[in-house]
Protein backbone atom coordinates (compact mmCIF):
# COMPACT_ATOMS: atom_id res chain seq x y z
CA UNK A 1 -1.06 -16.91 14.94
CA UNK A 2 -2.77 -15.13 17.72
CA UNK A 3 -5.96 -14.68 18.97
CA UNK A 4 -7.43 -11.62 18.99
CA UNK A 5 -10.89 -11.47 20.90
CA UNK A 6 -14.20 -11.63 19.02
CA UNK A 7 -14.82 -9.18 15.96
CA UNK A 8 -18.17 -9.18 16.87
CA UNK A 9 -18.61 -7.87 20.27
CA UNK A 10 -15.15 -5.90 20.12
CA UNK A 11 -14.69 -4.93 16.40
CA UNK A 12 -12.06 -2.34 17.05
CA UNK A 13 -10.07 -4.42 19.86
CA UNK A 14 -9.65 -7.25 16.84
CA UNK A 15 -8.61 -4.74 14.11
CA UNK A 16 -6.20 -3.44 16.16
CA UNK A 17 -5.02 -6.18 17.14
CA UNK A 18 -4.67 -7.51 13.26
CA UNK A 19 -2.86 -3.67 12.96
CA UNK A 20 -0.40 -4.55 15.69
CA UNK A 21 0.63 -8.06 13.77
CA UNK A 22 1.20 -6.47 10.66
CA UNK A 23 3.19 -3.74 12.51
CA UNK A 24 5.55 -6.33 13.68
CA UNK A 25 6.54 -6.61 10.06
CA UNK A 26 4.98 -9.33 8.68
CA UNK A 27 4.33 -9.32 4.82
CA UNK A 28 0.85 -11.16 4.70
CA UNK A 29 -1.66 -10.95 7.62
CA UNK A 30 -4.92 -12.78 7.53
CA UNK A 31 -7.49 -12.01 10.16
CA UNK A 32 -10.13 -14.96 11.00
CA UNK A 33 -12.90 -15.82 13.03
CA UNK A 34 -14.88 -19.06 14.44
CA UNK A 35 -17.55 -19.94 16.18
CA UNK A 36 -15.93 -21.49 19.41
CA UNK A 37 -19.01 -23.04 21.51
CA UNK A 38 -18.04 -21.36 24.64
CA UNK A 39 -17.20 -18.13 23.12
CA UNK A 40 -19.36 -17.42 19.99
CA UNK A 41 -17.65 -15.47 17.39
CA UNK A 42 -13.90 -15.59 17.92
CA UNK A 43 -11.15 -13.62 15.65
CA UNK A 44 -7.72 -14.83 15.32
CA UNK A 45 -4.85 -13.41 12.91
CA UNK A 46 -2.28 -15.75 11.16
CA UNK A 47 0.30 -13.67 9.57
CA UNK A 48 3.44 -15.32 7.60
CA UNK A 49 6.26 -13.77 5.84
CA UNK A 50 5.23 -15.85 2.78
CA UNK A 51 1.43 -15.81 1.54
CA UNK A 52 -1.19 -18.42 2.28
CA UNK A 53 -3.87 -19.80 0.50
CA UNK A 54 -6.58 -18.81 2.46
CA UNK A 55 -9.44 -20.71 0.08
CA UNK A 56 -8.36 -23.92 -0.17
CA UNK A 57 -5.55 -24.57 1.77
CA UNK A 58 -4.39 -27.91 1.83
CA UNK A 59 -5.60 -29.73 4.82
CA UNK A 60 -2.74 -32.45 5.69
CA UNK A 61 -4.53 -34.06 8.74
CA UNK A 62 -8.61 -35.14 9.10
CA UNK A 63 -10.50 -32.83 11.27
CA UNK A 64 -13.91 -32.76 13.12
CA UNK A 65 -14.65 -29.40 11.86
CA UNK A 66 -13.18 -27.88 8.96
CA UNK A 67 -12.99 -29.03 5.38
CA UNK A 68 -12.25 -27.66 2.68
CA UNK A 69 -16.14 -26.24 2.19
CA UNK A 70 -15.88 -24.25 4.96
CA UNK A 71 -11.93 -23.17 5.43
CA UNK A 72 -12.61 -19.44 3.22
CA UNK A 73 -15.61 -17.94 5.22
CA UNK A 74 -13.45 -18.13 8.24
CA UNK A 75 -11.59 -15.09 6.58
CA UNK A 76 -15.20 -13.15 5.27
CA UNK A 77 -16.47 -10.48 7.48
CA UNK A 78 -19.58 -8.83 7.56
CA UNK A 79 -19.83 -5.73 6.68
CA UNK A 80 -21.27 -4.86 10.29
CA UNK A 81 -18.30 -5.93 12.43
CA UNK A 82 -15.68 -4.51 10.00
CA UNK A 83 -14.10 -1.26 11.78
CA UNK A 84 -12.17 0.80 10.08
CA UNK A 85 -9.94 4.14 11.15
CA UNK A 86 -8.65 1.89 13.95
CA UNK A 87 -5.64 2.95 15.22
CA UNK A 88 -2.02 0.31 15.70
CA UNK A 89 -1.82 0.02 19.98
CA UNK A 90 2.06 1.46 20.66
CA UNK A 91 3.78 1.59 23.73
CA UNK A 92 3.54 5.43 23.32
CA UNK A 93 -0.38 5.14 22.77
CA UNK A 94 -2.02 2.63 24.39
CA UNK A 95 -5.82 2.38 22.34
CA UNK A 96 -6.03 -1.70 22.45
CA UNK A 97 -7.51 -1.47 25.94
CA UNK A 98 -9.78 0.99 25.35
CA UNK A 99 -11.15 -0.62 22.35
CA UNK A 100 -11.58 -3.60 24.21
CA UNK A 101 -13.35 -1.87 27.43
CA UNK A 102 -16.13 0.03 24.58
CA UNK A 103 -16.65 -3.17 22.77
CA UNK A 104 -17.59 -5.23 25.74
CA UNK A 105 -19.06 -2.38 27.58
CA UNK A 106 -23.06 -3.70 26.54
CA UNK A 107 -21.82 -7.56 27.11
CA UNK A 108 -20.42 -7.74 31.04
């Protein structure tokens, strides 16, 4: 699991980002988001070699927050902060920064 800055102010930054996890090779990559207080809208991508049930997972401790009423919409996206043709960041081409520096451009 990593996170991955907010889809919402920096769509492209987090679907590269969720590119670059499933470029390390993993078989099943699930991007998320939250509202963290201090934040707003955060992503984060959990990727496993084996999948995960994403819409009712099996909570094994009590929580504050989630339940299992809530755990799916964590993985929906709307439509507006889905970006698409984003490219993987390489060492040979670098695009994760600049996706980050467009998406936060309106927000400094």
């Amino acid at each position: 699991m990593t996170q991955a800055t907010s889809p919402y102010f920096a769509p492209q930054a987090f679907a590269s980002i969720a590119n670059i996890v499933e470029a390390a090779g993993f078989g099943n990559v699930y991007p998320y988001h939250a509202n963290v207080p201090s934040f707003g809208d955060w992503g984060f991508v959990v990727a496993s070699d084996t999948p995960l049930e994403t819409a009712r997972p099996a909570l094994s401790v009590t929580t504050r927050y989630l339940d299992d009423a809530n755990v799916a919409k964590h993985f929906l996206f709307e439509k507006d902060i889905v970006a698409s043709g984003v490219e993987t960041n390489t060492l040979d081409r670098p695009v994760l920064l600049d996706y980050y520096l467009a998406g936060w451009r309106h927000y400094r």
